[in-house]
Structure formats: C-alpha cells, structure tokens
N, C-alpha and C. Protein backbone atom coordinates (compact mmCIF):
# COMPACT_ATOMS: atom_id res chain seq x y z
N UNK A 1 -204.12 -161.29 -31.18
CA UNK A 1 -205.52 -161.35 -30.82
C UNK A 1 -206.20 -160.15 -31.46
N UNK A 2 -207.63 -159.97 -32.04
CA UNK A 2 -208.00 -159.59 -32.20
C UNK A 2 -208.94 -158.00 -31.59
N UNK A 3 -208.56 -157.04 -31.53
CA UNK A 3 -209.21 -156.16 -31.32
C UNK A 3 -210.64 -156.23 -30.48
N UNK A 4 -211.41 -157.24 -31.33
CA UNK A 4 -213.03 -157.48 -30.66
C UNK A 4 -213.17 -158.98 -29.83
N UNK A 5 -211.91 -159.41 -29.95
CA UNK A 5 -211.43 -160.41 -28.96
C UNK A 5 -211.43 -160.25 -27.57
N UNK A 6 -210.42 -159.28 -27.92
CA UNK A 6 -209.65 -158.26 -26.41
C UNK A 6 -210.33 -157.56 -26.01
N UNK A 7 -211.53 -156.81 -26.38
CA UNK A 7 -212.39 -156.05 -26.16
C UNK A 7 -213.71 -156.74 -25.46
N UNK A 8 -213.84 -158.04 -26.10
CA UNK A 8 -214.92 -158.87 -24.93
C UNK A 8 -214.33 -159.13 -23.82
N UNK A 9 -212.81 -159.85 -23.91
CA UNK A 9 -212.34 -160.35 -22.92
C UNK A 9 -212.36 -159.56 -21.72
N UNK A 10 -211.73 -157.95 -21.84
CA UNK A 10 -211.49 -156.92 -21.11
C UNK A 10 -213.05 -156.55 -20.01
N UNK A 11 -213.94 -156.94 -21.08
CA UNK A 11 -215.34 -156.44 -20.58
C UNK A 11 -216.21 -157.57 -19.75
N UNK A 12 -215.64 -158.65 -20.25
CA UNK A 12 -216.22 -159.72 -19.52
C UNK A 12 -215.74 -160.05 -18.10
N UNK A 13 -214.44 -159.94 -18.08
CA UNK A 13 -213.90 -159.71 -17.10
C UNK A 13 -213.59 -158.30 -15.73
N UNK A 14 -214.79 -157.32 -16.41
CA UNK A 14 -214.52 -156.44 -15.63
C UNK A 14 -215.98 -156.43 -14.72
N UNK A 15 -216.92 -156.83 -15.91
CA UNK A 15 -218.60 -157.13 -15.21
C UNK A 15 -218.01 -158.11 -14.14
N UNK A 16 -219.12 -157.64 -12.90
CA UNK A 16 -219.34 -158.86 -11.90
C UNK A 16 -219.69 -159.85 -12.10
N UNK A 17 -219.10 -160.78 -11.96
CA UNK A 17 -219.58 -162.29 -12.46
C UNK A 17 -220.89 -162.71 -11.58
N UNK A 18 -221.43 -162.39 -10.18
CA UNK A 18 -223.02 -162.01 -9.70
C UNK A 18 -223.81 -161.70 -10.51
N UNK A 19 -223.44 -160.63 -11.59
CA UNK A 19 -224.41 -159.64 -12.30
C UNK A 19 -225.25 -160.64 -13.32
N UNK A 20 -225.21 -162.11 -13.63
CA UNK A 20 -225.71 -162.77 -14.32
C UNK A 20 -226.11 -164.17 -13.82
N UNK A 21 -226.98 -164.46 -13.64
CA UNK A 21 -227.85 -165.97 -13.61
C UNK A 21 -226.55 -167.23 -14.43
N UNK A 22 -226.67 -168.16 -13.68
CA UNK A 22 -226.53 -169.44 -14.78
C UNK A 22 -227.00 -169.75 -16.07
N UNK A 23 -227.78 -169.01 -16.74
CA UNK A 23 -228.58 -168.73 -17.78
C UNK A 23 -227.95 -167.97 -18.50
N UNK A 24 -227.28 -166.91 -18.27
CA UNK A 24 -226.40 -166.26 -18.51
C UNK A 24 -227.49 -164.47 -18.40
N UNK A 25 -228.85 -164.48 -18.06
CA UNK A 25 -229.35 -163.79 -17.77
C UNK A 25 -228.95 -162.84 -16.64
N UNK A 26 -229.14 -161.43 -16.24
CA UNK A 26 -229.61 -160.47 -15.46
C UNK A 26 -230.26 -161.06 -14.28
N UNK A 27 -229.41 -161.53 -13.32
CA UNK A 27 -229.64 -162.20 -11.97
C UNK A 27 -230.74 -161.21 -11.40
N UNK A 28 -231.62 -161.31 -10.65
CA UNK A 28 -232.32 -160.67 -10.01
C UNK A 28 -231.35 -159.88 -8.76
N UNK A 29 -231.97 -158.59 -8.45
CA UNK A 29 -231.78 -157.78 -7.27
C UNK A 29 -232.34 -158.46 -5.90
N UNK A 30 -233.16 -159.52 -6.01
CA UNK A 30 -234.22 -159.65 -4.67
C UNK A 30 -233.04 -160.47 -3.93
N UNK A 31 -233.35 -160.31 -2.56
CA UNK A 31 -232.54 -161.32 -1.96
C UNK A 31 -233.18 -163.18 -2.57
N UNK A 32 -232.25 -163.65 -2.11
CA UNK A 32 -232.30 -165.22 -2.35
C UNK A 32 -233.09 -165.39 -0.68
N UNK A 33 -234.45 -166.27 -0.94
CA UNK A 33 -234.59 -166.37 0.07
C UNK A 33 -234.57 -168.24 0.51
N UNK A 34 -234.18 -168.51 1.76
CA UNK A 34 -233.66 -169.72 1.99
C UNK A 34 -234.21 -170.55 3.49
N UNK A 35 -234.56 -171.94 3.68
CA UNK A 35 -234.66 -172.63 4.56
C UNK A 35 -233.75 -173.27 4.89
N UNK A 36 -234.28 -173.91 6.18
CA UNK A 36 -233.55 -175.44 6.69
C UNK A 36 -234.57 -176.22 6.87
N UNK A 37 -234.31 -177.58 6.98
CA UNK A 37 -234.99 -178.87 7.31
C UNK A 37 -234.05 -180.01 7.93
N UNK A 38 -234.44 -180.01 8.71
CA UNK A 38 -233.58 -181.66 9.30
C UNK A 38 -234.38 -182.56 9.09
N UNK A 39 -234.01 -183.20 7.70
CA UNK A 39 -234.72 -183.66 7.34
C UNK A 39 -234.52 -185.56 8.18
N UNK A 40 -233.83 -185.73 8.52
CA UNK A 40 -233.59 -187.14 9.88
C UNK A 40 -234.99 -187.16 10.58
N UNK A 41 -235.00 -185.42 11.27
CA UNK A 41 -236.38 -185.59 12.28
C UNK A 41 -237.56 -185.72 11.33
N UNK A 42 -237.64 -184.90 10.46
CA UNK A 42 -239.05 -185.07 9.94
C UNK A 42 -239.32 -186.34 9.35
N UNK A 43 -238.30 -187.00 8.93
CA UNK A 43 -238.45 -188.72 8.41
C UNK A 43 -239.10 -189.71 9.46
N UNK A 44 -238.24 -189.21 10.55
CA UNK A 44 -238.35 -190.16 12.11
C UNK A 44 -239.76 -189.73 12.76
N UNK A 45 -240.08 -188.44 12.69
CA UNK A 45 -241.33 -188.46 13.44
C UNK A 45 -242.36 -187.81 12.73
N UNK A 46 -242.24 -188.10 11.03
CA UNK A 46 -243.86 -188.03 10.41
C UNK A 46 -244.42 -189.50 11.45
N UNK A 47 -245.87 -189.25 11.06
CA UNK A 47 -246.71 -190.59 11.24
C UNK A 47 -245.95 -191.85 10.23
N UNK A 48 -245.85 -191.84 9.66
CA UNK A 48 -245.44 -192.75 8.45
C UNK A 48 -243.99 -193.22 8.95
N UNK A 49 -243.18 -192.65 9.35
CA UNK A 49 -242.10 -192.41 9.74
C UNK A 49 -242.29 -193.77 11.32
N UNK A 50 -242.81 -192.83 11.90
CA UNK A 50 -243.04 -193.60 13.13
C UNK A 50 -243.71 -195.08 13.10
N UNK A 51 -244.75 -195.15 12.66
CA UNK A 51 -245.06 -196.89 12.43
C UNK A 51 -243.86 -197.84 11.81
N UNK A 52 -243.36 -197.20 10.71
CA UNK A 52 -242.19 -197.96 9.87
C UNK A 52 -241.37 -198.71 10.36
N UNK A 53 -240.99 -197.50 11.44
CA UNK A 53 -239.22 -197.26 12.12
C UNK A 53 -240.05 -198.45 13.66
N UNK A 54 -241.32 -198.59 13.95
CA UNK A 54 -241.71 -199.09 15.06
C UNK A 54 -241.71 -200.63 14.67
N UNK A 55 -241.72 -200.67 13.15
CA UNK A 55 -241.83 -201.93 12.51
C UNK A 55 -240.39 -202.69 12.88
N UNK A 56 -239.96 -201.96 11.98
CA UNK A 56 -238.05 -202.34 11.99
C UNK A 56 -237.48 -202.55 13.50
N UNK A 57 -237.98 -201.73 14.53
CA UNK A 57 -237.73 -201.92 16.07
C UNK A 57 -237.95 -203.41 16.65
N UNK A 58 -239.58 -203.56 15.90
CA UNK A 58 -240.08 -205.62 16.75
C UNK A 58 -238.47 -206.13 15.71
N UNK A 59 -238.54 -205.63 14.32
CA UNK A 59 -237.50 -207.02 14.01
C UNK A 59 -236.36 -207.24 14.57
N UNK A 60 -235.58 -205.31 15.25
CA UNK A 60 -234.73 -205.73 15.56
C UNK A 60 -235.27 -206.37 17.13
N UNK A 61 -235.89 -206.19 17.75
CA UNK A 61 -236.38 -206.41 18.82
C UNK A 61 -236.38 -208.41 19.12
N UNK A 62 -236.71 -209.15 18.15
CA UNK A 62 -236.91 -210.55 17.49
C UNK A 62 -235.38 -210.76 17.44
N UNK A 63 -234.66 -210.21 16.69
CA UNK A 63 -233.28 -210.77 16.51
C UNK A 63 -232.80 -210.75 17.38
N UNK A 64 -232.44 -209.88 18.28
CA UNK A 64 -231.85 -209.40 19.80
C UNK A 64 -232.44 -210.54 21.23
N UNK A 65 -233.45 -211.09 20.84
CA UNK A 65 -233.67 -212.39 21.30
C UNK A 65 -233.40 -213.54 20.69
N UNK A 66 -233.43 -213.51 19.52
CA UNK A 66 -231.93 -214.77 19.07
C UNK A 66 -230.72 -214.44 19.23
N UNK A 67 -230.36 -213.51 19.58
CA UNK A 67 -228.79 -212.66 19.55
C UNK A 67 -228.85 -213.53 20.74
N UNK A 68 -229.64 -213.44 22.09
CA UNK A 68 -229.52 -213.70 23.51
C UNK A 68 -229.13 -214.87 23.41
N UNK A 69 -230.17 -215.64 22.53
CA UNK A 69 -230.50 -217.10 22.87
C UNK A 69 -228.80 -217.84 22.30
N UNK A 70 -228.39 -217.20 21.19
CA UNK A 70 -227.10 -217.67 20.84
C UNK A 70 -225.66 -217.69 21.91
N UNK A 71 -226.30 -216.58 22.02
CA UNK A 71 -224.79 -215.99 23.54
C UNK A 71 -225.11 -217.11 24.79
N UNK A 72 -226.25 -217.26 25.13
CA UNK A 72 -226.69 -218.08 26.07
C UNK A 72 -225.66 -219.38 26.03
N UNK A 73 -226.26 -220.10 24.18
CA UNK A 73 -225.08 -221.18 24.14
C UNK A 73 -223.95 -221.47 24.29
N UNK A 74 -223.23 -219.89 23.66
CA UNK A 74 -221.89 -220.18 23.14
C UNK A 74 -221.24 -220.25 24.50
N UNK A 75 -221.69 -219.66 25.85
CA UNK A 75 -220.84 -219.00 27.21
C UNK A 75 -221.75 -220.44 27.84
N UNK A 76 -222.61 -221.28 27.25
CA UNK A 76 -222.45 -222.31 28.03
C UNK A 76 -221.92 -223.71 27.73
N UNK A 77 -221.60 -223.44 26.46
CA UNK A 77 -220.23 -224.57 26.00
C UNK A 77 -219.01 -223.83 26.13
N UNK A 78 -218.81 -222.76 26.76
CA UNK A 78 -217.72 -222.45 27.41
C UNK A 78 -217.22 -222.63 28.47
N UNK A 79 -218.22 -222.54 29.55
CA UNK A 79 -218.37 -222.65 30.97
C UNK A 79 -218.17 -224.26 30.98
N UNK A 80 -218.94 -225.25 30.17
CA UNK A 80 -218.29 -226.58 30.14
C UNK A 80 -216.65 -226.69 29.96
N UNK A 81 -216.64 -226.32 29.04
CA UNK A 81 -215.04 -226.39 28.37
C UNK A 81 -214.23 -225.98 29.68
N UNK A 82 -214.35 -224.51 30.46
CA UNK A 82 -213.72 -224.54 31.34
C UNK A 82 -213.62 -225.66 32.69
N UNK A 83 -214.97 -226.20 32.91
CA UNK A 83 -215.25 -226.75 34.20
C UNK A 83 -215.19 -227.84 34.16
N UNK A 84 -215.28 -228.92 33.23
CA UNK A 84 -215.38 -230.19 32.92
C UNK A 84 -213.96 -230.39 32.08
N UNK A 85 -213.05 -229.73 31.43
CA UNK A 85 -212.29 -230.35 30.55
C UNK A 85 -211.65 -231.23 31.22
N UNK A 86 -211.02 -231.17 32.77
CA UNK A 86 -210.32 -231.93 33.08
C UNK A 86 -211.07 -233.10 33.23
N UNK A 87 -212.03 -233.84 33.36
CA UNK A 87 -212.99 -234.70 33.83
C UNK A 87 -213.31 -235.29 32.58
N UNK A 88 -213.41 -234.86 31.58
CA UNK A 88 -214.00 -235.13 30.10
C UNK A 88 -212.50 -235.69 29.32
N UNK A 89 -213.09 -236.87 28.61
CA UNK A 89 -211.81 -237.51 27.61
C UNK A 89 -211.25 -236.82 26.84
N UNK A 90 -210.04 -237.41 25.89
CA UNK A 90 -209.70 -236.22 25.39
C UNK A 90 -210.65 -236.13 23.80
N UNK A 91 -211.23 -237.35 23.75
CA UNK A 91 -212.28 -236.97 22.55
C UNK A 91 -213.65 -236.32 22.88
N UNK A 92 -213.81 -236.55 23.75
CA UNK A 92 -215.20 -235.53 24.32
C UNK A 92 -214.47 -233.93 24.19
N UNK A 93 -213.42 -234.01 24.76
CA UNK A 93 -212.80 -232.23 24.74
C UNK A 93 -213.10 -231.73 23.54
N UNK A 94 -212.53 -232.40 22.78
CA UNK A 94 -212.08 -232.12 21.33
C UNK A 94 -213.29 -231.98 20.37
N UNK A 95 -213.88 -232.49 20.96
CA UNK A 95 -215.95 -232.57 20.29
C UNK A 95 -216.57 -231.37 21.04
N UNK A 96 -216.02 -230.97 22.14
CA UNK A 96 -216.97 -229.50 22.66
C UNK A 96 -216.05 -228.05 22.41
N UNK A 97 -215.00 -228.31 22.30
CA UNK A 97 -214.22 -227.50 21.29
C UNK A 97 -214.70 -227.19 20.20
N UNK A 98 -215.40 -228.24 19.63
CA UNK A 98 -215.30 -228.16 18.00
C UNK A 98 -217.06 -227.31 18.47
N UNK A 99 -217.73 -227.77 19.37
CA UNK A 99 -219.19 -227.37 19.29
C UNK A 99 -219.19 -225.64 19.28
N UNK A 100 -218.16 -225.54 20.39
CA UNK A 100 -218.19 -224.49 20.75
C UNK A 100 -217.54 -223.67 19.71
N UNK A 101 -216.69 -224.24 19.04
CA UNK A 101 -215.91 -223.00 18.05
C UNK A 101 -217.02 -222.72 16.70
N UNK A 102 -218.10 -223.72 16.13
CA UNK A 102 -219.38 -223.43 15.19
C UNK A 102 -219.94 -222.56 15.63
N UNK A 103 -220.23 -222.66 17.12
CA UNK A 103 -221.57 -222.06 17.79
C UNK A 103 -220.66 -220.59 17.81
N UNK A 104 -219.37 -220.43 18.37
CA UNK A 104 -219.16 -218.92 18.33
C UNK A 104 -218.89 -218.64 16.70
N UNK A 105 -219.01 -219.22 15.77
CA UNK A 105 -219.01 -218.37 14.26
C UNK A 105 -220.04 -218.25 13.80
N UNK A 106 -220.87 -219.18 14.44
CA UNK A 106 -222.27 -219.41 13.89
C UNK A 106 -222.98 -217.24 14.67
N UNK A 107 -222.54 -217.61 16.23
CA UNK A 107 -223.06 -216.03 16.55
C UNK A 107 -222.33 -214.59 15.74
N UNK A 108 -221.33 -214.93 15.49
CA UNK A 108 -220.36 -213.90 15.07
C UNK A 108 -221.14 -213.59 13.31
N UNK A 109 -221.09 -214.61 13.16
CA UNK A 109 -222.16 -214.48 11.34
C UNK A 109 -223.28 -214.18 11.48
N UNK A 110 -224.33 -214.21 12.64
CA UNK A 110 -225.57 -213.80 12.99
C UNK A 110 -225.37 -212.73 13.09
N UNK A 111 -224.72 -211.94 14.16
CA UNK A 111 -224.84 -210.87 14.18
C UNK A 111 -224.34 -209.75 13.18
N UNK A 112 -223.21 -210.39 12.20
CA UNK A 112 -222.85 -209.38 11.37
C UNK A 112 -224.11 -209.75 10.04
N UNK A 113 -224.37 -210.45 9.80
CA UNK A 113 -226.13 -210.84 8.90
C UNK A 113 -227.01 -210.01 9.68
N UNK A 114 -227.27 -210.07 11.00
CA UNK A 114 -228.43 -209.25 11.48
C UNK A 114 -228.39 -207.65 11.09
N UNK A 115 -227.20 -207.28 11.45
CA UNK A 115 -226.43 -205.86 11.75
C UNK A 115 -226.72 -205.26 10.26
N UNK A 116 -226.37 -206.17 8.93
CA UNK A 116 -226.36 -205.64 7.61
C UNK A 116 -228.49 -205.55 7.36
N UNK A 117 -228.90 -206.75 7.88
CA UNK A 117 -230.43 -206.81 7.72
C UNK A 117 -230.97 -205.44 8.41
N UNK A 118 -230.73 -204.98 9.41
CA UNK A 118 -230.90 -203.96 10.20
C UNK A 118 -230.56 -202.86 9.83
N UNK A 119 -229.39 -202.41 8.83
CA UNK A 119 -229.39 -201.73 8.36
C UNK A 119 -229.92 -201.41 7.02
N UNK A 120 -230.09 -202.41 6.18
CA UNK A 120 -230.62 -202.20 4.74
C UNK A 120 -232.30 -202.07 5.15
N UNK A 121 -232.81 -202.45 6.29
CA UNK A 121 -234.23 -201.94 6.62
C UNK A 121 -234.71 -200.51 6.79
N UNK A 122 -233.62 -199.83 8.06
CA UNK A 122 -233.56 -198.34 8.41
C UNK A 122 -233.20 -197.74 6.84
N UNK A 123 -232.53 -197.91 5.93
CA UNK A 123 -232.26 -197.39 4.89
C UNK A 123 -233.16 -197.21 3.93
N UNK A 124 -233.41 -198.68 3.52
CA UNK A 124 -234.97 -198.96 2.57
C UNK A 124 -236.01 -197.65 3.50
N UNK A 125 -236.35 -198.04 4.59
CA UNK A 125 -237.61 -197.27 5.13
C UNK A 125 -237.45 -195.32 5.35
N UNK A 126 -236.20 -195.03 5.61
CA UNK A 126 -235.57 -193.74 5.37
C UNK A 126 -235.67 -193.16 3.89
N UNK A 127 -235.16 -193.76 3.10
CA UNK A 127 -235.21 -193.67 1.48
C UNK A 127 -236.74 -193.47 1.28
N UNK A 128 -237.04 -194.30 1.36
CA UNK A 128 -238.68 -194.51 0.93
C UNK A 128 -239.43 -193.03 1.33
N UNK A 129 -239.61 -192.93 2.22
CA UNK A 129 -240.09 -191.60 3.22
C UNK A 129 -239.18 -190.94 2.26
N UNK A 130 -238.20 -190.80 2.44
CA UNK A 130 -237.24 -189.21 2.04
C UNK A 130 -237.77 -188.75 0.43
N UNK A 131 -237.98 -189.97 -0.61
CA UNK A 131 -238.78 -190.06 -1.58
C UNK A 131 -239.54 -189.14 -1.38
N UNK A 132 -240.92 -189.65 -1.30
CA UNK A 132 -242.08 -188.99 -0.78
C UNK A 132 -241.97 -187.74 -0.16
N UNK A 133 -241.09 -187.80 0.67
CA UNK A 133 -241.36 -186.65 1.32
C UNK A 133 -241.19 -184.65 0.10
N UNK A 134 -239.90 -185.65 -0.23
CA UNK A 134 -239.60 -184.46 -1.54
C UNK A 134 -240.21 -183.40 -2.28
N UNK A 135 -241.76 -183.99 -3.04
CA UNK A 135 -242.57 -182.99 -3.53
C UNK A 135 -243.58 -181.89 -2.40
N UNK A 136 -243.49 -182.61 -1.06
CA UNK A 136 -243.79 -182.00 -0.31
C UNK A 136 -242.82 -180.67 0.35
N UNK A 137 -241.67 -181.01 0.24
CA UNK A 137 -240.49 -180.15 0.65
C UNK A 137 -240.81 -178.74 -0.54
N UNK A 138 -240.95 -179.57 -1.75
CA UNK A 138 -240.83 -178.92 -3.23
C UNK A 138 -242.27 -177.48 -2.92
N UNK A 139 -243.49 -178.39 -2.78
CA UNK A 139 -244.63 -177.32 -2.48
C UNK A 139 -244.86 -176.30 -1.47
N UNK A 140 -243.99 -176.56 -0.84
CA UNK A 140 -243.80 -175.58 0.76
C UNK A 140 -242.52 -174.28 -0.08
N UNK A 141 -241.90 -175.04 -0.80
CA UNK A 141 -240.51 -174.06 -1.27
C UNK A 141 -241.82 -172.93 -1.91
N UNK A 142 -242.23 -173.94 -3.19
CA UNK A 142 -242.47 -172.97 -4.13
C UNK A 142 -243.84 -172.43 -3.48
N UNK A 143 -244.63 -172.06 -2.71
CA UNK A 143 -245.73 -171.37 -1.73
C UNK A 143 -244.52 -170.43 -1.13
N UNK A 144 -243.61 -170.55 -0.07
CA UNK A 144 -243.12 -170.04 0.16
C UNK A 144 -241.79 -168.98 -0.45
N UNK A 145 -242.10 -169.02 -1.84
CA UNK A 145 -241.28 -168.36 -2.54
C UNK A 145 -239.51 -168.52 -2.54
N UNK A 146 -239.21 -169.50 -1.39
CA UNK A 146 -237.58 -169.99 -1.41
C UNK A 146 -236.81 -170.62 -2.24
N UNK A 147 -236.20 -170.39 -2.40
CA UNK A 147 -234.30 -170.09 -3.35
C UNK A 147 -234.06 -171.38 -3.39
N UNK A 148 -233.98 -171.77 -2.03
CA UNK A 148 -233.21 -173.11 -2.07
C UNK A 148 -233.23 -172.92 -0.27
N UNK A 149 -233.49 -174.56 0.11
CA UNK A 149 -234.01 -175.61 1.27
C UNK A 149 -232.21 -176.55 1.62
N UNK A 150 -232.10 -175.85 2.49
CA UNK A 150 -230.41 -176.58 2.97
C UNK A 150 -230.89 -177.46 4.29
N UNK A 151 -230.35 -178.79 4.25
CA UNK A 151 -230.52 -179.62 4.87
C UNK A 151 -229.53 -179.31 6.44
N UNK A 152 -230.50 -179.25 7.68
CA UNK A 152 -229.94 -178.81 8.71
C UNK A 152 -228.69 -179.41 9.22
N UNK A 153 -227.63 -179.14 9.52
CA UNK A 153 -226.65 -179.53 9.97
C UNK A 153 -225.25 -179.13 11.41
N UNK A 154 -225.52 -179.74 12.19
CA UNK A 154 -225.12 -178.95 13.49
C UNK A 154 -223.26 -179.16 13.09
N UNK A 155 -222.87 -179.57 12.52
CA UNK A 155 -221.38 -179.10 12.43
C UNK A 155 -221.15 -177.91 11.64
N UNK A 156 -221.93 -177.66 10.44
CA UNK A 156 -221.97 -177.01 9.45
C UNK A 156 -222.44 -175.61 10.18
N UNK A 157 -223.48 -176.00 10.35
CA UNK A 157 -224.47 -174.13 10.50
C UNK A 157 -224.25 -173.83 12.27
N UNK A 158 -223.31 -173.02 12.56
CA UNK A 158 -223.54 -172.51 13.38
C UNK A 158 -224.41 -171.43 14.50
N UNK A 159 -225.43 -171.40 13.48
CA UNK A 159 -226.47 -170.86 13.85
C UNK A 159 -227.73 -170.30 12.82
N UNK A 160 -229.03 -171.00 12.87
CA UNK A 160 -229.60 -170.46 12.14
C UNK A 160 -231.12 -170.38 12.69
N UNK A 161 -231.41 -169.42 12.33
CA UNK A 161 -232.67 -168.49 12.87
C UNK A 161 -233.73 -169.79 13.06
N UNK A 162 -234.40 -169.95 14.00
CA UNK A 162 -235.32 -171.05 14.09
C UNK A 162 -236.86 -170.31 12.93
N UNK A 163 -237.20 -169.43 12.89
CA UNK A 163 -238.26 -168.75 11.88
C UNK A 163 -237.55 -169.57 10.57
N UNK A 164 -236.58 -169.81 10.09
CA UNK A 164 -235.91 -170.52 8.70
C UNK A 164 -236.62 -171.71 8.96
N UNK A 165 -236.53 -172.48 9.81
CA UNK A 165 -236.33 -174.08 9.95
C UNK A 165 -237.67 -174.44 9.01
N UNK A 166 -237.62 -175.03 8.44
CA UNK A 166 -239.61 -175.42 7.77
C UNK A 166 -239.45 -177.00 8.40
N UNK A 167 -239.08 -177.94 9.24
CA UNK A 167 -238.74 -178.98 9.33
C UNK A 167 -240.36 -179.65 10.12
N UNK A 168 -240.75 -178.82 10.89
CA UNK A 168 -242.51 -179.05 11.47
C UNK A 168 -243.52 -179.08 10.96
N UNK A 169 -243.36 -177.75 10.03
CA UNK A 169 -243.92 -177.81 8.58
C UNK A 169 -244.16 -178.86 7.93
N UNK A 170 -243.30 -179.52 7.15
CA UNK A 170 -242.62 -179.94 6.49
C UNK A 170 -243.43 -181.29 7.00
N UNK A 171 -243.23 -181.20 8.40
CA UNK A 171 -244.05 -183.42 8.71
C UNK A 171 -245.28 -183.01 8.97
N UNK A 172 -246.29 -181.63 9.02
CA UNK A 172 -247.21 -181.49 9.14
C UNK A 172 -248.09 -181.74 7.79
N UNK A 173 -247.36 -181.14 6.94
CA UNK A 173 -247.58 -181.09 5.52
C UNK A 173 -247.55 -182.80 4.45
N UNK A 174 -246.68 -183.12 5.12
CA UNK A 174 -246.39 -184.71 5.16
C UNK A 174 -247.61 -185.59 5.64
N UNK A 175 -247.97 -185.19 6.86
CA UNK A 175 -249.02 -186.04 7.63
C UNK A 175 -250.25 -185.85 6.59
N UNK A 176 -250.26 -184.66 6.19
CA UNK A 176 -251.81 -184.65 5.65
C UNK A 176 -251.61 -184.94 4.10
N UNK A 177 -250.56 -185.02 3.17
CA UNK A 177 -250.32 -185.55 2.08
C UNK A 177 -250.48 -187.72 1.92
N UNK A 178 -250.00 -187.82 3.16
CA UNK A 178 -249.97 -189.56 3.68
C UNK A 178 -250.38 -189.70 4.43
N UNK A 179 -251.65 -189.53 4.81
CA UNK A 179 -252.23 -189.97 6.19
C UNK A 179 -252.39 -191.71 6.05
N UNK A 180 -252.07 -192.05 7.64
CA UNK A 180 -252.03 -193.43 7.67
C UNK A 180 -253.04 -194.11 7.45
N UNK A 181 -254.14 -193.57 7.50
CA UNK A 181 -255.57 -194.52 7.13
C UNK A 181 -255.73 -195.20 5.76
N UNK A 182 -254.14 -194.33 4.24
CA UNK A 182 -253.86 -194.58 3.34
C UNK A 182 -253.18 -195.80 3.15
N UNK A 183 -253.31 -196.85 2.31
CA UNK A 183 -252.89 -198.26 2.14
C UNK A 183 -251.59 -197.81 1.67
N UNK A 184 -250.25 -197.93 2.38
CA UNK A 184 -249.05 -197.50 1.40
C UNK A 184 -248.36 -198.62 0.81
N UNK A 185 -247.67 -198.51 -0.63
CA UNK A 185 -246.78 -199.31 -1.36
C UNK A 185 -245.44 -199.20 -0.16
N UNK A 186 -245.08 -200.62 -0.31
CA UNK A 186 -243.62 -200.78 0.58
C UNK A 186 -243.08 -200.93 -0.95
N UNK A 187 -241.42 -200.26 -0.40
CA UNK A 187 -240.28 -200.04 -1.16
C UNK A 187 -239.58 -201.31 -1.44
C-alpha cells in the first residue's frame, strides 16, 4: 500500500465519523432539533378526518344491518333443522340442509367481503388525509426550524416531553389549510 494510501486511511479513520454531514460536509455544532406527531390522532380528529371516518361509520353501520339480517336467517334455518328434522321427509331435510349450508357461506363471504371493503375504505381515507396532511407537517418543521418530525409511538418512546409533540398543531394547521366549506377531490 501506498504511503498516501495509508496516510488517508489512518486519518480517516481517526476523525469522528459525527464530524461530517452526509454530504460529506462539516456537520453543524447546533443541536438537532426534533418533534413528535401522532400522526393516527391528527388524521382521526382533523375536521376532514372526522366527516370521512363518519362517512365510512354509516357504511359500516349499513353492512352491520345486513350482517344482522343474514345471521337472522342462517340461526333460523337452523333452529328449523334442529326442531322439525324429525317431522320433515328425508327430502325436505336434505333441501334445508342444503339452504342452510349457502346461507351460512353466503354470511361467511359477506362478512369476509365486508371486513376487506371496510378496510380498503379506513385506508383509502387515512392515506388520503396522511397525503395532504404532509406539506403541512413539512411547513410547521421548516417555521419551526426542526431536524426531523418522529412519528409518536408508545412502545418505542418512553417518554417524551409533551412541549415536542406538534400533533394539535399540526390538525390546527390542517383545519385552516382544508377547511370543510372546501369542495374536496376523493381518493
């Protein structure tokens, strides 16, 4: 190896690897300064947030009364099956058997169809918001001169200063960027 090889290597390795930016620049002395946001709550209870999520509630609210109306059937071609089989031919049996075994796949496929509809809604409408919400997160950072915005997390952070949190901020700043009186694009 070379002399001016060994001589970077030696030196590169003796500087603090802190002492330089990703840039490969002279990191600043200032502290890094840093937030939190939970960003769940501020999604859930901007204004925007709240009508959405109140939307998605009637649908699930609508399905959960066909959910009923299905269960209703299936436990009352059951309650036949139990109470009548002996009384009933054996081709009538065999015909409310068969009703009853559609009607319970027919609920079992409803609800796992509802369950996926219900979720790709909360998602779509979460996404959408979390979108949006972003350049707002972005203008509060850069006003507030912060480093970097860590998403709140109660397993993770065992404690962090509530003065950090910008998360109130954050849907206040939201409310008046999207106020609802605004016609919004759905996702």
């Amino acid at each position: 190896m070379s002399r001016l090889c060994l001589t970077l290597l030696c030196t590169a390795l003796w500087l603090p690897a802190a002492a330089f930016s990703q840039a490969g620049q002279p990191a600043s002395s200032a502290p890094l300064k840093l937030a939190w946001i939970n960003l769940e709550q501020a999604i859930v209870t901007c204004e925007e947030g709240k009508r959405e999520l109140t939307d998605v509630q009637k649908f699930v609210d609508g399905k959960n009364q066909e959910l009923e109306k299905l269960r209703k059937e299936v436990e009352s071609l059951q309650t036949q099956l139990s109470t009548q089989a002996d009384k009933l031919t054996e081709e009538a049996t065999v015909d409310l058997q068969d009703q009853f075994t559609v009607k319970s796949t027919t609920l079992q496929r409803f609800q796992e169809d509802t369950q996926k509809q219900i979720d790709n809604l909360r998602t779509r409408v979460t996404n959408y918001i979390g979108r949006r919400m972003m350049p707002v997160i972005d203008k509060i950072s850069q006003e507030k001169k912060l480093g970097a915005v860590l998403y709140l997390n109660a397993a993770r952070d065992a404690y962090v200063d509530p003065s950090l949190i910008i998360t109130e901020e954050v849907i206040k700043a939201y409310n008046q960027a999207y106020p609802l009186s605004t016609p919004v694009k759905k996702p």
